[in-house]
PDB file of N, CA and C in Angstrom:
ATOM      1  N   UNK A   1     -11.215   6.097 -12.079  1.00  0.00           N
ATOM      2  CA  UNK A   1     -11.537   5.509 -10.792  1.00  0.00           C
ATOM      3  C   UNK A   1     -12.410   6.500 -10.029  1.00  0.00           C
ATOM      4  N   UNK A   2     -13.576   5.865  -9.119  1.00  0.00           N
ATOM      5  CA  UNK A   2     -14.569   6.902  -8.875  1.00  0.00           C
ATOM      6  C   UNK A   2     -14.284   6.999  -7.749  1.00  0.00           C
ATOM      7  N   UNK A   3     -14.594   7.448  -6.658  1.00  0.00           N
ATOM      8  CA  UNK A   3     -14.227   8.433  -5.068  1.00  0.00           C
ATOM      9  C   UNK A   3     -14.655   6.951  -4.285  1.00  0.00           C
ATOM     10  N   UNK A   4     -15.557   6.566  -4.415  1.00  0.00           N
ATOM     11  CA  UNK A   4     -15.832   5.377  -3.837  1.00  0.00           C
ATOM     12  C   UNK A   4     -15.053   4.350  -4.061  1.00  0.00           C
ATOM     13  N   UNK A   5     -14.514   4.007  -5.642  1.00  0.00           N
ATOM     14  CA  UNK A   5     -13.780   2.643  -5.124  1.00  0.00           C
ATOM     15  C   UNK A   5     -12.303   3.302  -4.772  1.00  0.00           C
ATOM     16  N   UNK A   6     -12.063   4.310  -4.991  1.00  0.00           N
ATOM     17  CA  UNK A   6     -10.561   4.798  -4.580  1.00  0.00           C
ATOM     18  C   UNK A   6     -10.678   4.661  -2.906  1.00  0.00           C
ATOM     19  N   UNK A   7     -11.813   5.390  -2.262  1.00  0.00           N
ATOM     20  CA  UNK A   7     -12.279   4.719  -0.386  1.00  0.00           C
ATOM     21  C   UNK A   7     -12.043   3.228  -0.172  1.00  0.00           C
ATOM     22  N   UNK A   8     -12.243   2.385  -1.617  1.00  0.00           N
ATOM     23  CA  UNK A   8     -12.495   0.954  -0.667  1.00  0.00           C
ATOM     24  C   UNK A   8     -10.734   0.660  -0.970  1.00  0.00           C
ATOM     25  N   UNK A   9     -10.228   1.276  -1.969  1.00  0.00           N
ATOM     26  CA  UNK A   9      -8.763   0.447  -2.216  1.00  0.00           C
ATOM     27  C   UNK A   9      -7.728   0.798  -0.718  1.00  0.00           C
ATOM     28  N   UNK A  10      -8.116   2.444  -0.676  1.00  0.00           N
ATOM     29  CA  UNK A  10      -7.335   2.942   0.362  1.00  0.00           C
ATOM     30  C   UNK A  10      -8.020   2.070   1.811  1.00  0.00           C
ATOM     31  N   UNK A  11      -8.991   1.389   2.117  1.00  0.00           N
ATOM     32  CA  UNK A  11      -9.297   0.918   3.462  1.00  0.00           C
ATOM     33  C   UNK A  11      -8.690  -0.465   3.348  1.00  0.00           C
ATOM     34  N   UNK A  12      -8.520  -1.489   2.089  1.00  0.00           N
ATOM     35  CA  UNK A  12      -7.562  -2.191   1.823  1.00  0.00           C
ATOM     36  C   UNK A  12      -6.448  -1.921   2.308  1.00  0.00           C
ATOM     37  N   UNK A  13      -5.898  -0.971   1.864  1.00  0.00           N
ATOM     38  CA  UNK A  13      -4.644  -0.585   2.335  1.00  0.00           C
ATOM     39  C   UNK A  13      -3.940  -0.524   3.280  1.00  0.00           C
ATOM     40  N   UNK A  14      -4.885   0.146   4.578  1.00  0.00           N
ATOM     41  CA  UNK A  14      -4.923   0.409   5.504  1.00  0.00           C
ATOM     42  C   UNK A  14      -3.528  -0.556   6.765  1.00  0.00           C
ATOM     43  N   UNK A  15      -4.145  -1.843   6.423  1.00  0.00           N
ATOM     44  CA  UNK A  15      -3.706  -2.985   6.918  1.00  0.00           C
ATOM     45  C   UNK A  15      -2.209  -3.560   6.247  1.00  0.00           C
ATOM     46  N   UNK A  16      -2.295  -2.975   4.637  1.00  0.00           N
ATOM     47  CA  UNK A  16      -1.239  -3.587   4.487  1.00  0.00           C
ATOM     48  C   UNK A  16       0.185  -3.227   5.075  1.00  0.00           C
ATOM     49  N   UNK A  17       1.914  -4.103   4.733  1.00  0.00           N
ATOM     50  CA  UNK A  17       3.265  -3.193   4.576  1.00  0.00           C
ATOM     51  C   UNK A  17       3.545  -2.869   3.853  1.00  0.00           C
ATOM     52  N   UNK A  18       4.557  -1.873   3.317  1.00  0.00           N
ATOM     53  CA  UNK A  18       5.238  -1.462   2.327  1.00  0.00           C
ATOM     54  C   UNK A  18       6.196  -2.399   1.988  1.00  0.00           C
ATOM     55  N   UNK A  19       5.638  -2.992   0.655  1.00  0.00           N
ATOM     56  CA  UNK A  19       6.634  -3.987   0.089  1.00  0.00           C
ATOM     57  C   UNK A  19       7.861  -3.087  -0.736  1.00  0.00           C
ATOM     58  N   UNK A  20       8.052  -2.185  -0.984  1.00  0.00           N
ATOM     59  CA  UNK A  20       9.431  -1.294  -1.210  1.00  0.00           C
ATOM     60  C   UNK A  20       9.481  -0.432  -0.566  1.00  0.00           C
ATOM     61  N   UNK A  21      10.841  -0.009  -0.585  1.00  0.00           N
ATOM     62  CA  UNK A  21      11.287   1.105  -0.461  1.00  0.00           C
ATOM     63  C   UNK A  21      12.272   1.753  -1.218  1.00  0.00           C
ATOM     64  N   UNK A  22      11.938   3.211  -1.482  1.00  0.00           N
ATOM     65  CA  UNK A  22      12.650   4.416  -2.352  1.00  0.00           C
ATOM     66  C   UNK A  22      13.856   4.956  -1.390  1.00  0.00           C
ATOM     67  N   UNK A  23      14.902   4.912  -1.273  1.00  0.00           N
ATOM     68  CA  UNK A  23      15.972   5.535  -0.943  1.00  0.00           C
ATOM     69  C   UNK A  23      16.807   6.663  -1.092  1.00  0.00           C
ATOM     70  N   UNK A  24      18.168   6.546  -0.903  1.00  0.00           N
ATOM     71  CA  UNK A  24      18.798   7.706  -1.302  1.00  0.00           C
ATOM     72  C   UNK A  24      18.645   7.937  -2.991  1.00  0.00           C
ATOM     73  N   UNK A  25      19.065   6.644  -3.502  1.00  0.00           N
ATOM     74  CA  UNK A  25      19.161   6.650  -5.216  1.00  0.00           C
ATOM     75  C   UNK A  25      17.668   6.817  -5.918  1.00  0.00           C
ATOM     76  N   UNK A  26      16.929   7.447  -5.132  1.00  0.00           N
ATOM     77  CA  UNK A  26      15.523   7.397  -5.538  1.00  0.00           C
ATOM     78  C   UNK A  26      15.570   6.608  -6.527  1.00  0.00           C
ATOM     79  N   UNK A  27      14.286   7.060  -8.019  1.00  0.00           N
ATOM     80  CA  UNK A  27      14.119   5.678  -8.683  1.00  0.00           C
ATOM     81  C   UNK A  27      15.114   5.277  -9.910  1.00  0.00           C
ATOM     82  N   UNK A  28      15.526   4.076  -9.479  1.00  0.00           N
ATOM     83  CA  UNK A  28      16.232   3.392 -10.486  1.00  0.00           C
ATOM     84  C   UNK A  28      15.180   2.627 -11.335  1.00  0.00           C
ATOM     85  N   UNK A  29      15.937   1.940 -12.579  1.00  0.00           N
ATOM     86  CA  UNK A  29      15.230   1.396 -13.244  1.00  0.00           C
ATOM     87  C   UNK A  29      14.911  -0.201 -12.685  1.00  0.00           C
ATOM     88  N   UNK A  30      15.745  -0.424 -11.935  1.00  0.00           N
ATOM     89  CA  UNK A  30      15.668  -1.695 -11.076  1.00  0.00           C
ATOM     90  C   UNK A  30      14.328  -1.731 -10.279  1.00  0.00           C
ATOM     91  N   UNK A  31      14.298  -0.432  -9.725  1.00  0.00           N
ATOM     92  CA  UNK A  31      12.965  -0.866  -8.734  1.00  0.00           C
ATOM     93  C   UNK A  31      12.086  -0.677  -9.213  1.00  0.00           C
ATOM     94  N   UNK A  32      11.735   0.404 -10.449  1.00  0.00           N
ATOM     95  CA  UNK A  32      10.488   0.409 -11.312  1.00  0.00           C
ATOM     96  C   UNK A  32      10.564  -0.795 -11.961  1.00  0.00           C
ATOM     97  N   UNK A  33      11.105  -1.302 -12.246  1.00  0.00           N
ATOM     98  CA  UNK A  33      10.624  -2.841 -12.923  1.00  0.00           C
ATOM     99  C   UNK A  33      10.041  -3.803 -11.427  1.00  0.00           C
ATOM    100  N   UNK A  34      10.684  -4.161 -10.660  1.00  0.00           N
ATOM    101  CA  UNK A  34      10.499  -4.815  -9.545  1.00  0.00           C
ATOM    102  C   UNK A  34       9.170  -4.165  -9.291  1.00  0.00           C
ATOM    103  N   UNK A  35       8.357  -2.652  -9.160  1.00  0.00           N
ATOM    104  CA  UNK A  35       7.522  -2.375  -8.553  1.00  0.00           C
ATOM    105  C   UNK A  35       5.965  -2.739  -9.825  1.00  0.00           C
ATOM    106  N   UNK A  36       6.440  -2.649 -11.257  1.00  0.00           N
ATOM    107  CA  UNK A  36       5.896  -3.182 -11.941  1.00  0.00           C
ATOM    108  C   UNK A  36       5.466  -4.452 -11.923  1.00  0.00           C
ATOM    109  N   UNK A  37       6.256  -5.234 -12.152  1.00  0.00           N
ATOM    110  CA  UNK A  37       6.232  -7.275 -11.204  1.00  0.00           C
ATOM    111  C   UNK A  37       5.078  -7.135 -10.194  1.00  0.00           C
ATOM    112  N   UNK A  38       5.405  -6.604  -9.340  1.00  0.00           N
ATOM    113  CA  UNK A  38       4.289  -6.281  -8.003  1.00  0.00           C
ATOM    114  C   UNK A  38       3.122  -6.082  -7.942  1.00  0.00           C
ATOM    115  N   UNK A  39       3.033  -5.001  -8.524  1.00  0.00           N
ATOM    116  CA  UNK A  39       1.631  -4.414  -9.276  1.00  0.00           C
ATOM    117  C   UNK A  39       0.911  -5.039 -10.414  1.00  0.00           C
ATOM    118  N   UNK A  40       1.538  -5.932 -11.005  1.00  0.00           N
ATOM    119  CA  UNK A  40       0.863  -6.567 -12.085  1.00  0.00           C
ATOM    120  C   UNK A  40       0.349  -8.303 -11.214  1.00  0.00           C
ATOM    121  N   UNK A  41       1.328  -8.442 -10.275  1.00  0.00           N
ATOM    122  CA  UNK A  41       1.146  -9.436  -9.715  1.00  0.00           C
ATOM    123  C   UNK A  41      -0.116  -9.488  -8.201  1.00  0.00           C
ATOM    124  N   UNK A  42      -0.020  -8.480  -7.860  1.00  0.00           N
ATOM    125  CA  UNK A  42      -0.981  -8.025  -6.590  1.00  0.00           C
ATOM    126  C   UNK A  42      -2.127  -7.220  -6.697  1.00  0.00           C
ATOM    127  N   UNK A  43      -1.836  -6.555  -7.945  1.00  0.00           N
ATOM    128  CA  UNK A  43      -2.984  -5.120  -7.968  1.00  0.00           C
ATOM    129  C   UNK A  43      -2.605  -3.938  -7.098  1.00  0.00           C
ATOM    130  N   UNK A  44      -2.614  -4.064  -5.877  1.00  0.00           N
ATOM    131  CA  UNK A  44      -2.036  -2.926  -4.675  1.00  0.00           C
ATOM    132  C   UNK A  44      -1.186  -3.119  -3.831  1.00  0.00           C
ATOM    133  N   UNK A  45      -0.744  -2.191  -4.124  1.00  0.00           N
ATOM    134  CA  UNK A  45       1.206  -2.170  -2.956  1.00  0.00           C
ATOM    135  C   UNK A  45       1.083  -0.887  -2.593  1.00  0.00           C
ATOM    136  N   UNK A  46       2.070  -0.883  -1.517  1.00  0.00           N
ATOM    137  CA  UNK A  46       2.411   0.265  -0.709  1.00  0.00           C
ATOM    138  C   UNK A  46       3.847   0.566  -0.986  1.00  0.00           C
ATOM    139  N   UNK A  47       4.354   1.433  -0.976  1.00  0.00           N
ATOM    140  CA  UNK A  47       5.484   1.846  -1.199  1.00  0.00           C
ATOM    141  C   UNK A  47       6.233   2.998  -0.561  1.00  0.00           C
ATOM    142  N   UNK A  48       7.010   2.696   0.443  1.00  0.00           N
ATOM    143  CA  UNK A  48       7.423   3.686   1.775  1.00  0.00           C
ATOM    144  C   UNK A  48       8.740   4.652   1.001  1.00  0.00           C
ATOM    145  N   UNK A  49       8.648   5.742   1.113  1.00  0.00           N
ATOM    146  CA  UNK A  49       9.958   6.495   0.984  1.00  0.00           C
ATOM    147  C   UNK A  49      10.553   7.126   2.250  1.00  0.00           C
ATOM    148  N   UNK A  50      11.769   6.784   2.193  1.00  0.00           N
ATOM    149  CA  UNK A  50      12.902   6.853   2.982  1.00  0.00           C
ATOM    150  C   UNK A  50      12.551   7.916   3.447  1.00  0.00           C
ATOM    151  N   UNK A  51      13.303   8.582   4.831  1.00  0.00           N
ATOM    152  CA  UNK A  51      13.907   9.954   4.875  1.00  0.00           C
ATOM    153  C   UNK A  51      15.229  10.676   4.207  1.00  0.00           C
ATOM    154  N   UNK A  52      15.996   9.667   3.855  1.00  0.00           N
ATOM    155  CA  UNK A  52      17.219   9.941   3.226  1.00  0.00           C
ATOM    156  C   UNK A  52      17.179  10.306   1.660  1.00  0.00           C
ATOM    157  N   UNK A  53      15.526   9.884   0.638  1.00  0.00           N
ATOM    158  CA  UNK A  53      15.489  10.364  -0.290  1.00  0.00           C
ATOM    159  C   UNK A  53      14.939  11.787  -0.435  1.00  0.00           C
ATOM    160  N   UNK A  54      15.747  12.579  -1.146  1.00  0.00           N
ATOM    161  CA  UNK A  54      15.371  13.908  -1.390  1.00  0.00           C
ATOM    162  C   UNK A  54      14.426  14.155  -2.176  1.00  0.00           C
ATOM    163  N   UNK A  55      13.386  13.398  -2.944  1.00  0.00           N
ATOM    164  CA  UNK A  55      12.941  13.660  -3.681  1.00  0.00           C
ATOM    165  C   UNK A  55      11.344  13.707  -3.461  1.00  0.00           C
ATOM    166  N   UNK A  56      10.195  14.362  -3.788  1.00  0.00           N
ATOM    167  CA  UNK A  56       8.643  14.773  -3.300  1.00  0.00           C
ATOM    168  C   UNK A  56       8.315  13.283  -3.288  1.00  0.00           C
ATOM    169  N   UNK A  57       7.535  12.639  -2.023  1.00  0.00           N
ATOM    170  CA  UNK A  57       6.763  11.616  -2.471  1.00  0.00           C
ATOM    171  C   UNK A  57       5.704  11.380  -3.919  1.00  0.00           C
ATOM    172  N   UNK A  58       4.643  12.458  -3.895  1.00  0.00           N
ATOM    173  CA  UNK A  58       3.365  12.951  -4.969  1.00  0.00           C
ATOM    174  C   UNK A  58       4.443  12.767  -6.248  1.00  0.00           C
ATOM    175  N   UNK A  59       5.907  13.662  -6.223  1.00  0.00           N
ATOM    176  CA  UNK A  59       6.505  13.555  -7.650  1.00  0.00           C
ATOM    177  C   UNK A  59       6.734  12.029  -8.059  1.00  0.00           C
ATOM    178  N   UNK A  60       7.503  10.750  -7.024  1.00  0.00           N
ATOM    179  CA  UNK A  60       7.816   9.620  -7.336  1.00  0.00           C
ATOM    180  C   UNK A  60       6.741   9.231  -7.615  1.00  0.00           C
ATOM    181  N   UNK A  61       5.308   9.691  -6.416  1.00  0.00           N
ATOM    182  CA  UNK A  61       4.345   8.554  -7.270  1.00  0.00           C
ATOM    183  C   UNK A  61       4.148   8.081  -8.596  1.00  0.00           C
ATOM    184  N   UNK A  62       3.810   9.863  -9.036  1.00  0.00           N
ATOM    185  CA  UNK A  62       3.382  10.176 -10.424  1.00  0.00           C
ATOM    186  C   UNK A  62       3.802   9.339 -11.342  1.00  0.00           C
ATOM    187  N   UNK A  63       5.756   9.240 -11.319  1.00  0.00           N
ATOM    188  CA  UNK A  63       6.564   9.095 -11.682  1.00  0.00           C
ATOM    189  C   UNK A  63       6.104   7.454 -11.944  1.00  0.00           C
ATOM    190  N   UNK A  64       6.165   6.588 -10.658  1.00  0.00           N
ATOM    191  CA  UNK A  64       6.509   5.296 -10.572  1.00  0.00           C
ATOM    192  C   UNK A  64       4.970   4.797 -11.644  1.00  0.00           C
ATOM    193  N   UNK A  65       3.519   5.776 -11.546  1.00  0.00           N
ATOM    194  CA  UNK A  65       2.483   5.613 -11.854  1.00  0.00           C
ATOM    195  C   UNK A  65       2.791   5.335 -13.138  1.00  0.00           C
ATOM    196  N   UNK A  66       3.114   6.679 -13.547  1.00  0.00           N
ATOM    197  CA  UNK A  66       3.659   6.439 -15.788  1.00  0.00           C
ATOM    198  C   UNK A  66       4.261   5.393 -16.242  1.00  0.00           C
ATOM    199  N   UNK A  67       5.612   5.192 -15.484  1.00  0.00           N
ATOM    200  CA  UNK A  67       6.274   3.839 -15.807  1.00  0.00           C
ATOM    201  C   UNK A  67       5.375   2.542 -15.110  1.00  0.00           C
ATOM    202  N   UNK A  68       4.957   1.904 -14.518  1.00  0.00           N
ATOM    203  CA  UNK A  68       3.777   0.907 -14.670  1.00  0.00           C
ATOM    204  C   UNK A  68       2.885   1.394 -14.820  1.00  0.00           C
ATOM    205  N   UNK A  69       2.070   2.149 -15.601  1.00  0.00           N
ATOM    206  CA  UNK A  69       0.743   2.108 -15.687  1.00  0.00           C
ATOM    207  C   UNK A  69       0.046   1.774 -14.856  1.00  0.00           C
ATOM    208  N   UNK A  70      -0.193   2.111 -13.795  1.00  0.00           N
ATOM    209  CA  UNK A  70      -1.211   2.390 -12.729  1.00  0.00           C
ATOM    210  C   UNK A  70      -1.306   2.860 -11.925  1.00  0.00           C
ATOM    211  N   UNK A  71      -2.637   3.435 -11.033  1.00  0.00           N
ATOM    212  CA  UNK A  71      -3.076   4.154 -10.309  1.00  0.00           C
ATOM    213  C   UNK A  71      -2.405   4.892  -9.194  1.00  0.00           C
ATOM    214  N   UNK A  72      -1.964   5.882  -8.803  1.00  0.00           N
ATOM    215  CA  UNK A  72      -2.116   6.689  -7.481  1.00  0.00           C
ATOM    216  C   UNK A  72      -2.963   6.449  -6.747  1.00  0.00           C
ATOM    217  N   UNK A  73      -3.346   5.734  -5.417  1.00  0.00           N
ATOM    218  CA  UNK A  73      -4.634   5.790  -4.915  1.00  0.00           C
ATOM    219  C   UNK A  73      -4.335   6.944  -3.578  1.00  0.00           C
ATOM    220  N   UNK A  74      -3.272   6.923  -3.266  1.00  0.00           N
ATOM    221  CA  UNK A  74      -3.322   7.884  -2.158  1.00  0.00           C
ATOM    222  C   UNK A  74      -1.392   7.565  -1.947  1.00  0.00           C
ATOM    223  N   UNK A  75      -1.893   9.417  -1.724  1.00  0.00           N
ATOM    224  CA  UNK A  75      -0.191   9.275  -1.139  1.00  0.00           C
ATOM    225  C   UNK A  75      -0.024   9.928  -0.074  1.00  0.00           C
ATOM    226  N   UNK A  76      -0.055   9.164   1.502  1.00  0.00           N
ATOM    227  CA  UNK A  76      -0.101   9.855   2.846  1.00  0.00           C
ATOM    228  C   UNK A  76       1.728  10.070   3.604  1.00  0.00           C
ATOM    229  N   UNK A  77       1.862  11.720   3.762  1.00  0.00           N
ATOM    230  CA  UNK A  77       3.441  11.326   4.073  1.00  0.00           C
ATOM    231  C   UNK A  77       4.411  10.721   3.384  1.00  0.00           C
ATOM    232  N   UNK A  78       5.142   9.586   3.493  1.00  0.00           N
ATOM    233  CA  UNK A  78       6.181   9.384   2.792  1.00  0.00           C
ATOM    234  C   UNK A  78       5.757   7.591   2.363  1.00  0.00           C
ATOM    235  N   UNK A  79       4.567   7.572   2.457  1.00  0.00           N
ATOM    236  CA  UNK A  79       4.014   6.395   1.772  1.00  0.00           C
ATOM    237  C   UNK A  79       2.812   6.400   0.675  1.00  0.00           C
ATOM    238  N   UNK A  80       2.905   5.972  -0.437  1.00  0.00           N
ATOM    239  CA  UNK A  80       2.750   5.827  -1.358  1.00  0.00           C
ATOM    240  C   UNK A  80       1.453   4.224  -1.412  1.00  0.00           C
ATOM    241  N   UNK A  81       0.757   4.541  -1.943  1.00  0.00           N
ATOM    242  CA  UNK A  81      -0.356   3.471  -2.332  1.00  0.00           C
ATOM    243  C   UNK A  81      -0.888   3.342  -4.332  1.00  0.00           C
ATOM    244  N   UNK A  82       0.070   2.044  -5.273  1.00  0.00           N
ATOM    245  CA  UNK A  82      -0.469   2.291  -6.032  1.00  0.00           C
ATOM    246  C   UNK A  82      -1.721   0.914  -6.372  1.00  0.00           C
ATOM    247  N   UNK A  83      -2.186   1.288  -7.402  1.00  0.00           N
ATOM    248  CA  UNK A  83      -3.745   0.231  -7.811  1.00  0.00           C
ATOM    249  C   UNK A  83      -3.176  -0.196  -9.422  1.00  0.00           C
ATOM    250  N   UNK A  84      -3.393  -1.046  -9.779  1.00  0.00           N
ATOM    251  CA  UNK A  84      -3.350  -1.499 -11.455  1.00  0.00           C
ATOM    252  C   UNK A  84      -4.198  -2.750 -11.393  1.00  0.00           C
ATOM    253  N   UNK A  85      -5.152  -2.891 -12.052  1.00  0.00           N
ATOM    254  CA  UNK A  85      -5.978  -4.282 -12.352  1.00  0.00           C
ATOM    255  C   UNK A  85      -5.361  -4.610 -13.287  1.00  0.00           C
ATOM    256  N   UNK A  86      -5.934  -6.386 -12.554  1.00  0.00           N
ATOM    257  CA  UNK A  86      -5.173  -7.222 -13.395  1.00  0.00           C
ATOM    258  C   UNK A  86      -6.629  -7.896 -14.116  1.00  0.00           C
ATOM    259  N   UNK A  87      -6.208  -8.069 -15.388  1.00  0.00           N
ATOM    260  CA  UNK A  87      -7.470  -7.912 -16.073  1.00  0.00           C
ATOM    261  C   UNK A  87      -7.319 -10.009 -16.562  1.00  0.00           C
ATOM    262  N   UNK A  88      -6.548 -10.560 -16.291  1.00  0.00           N
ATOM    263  CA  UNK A  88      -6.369 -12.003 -16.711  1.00  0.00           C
ATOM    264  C   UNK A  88      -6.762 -12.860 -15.220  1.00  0.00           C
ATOM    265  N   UNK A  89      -6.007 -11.999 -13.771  1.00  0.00           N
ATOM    266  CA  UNK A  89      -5.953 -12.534 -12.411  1.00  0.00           C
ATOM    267  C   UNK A  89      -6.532 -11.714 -11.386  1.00  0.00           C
ATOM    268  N   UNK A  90      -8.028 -11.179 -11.148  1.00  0.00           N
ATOM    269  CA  UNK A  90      -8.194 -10.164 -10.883  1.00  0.00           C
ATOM    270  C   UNK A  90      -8.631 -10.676  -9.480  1.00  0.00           C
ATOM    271  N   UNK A  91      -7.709  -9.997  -8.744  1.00  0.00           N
ATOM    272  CA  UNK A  91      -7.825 -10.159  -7.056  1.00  0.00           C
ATOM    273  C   UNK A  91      -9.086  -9.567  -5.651  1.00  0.00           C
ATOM    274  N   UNK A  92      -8.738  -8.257  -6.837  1.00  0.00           N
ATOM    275  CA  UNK A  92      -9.854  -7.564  -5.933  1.00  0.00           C
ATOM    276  C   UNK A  92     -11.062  -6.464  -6.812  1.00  0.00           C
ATOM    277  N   UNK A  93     -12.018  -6.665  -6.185  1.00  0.00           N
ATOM    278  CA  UNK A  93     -13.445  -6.397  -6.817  1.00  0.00           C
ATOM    279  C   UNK A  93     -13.862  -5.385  -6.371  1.00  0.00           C
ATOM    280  N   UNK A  94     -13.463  -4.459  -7.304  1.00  0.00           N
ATOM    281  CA  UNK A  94     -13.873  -2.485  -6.730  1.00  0.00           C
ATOM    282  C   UNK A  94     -15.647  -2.769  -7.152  1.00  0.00           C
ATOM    283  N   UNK A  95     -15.930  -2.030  -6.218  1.00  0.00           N
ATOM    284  CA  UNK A  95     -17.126  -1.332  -6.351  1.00  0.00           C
ATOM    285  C   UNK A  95     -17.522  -0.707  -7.496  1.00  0.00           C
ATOM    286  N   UNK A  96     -19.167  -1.268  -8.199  1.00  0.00           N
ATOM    287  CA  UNK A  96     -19.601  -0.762  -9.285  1.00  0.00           C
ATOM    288  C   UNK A  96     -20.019   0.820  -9.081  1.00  0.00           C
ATOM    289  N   UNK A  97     -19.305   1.231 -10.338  1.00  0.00           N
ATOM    290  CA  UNK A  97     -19.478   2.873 -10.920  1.00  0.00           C
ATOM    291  C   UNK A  97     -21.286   2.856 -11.049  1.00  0.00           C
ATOM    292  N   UNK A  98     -22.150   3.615 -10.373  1.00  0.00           N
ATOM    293  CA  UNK A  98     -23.746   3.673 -10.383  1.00  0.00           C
ATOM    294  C   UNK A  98     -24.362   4.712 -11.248  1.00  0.00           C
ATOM    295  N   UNK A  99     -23.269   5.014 -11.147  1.00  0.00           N
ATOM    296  CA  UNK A  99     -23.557   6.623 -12.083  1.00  0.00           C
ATOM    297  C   UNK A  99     -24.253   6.400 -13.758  1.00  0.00           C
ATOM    298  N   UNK A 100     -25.363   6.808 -14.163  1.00  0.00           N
ATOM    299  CA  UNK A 100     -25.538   6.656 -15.475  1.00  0.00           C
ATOM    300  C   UNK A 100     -24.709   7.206 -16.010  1.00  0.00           C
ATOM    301  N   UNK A 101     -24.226   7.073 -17.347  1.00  0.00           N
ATOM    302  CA  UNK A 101     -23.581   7.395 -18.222  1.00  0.00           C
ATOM    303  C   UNK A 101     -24.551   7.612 -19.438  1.00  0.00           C
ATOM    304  N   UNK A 102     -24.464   8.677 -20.263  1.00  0.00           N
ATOM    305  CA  UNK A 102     -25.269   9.235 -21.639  1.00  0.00           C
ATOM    306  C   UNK A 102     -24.428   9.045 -22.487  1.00  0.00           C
TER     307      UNK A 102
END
């Protein structure tokens, strides 16, 4: 993902809510599936962590990123922004990469 469309996902974002939240039990396998569903179904979600979870936001991202397969686009404070295209239902239309490639 190039600096530019990662700018347009995060100004998307901007506007949206956090359709989860991470808690005390940080991540279960319940909500990584549920946040998977989401992401395969929306492309981009927000994802708020508690104050009551002890655990690094940047680490859950990572975390929640590996188990669904997709993107980190930004992680501000204790909210979380991930990206996954949907390559059958594709919602939103990042900006073309301009860059030649050799």
């Amino acid at each position: 993902m190039t600096s530019k469309q990662r700018a347009y996902l995060k100004g998307l974002a901007m506007t949206m809510d956090p359709i989860f939240q991470v808690g005390k039990s940080s991540l279960t396998p319940e909500i990584i599936e549920a946040i998977r569903e989401a992401v395969d179904a929306r492309e981009l979600i927000k994802v708020s962590v508690l104050k009551n979870c002890a655990d690094d936001p940047r680490e859950i991202a990572q975390v929640v990123a590996e188990r669904t397969h997709s993107e980190v686009v930004q992680v501000i404070g204790k909210k979380i922004v991930l990206y996954k295209e949907n390559k059958k239902k594709k919602k939103i239309e990042l900006p073309a990469d301009k860059r030649k490639r050799s």
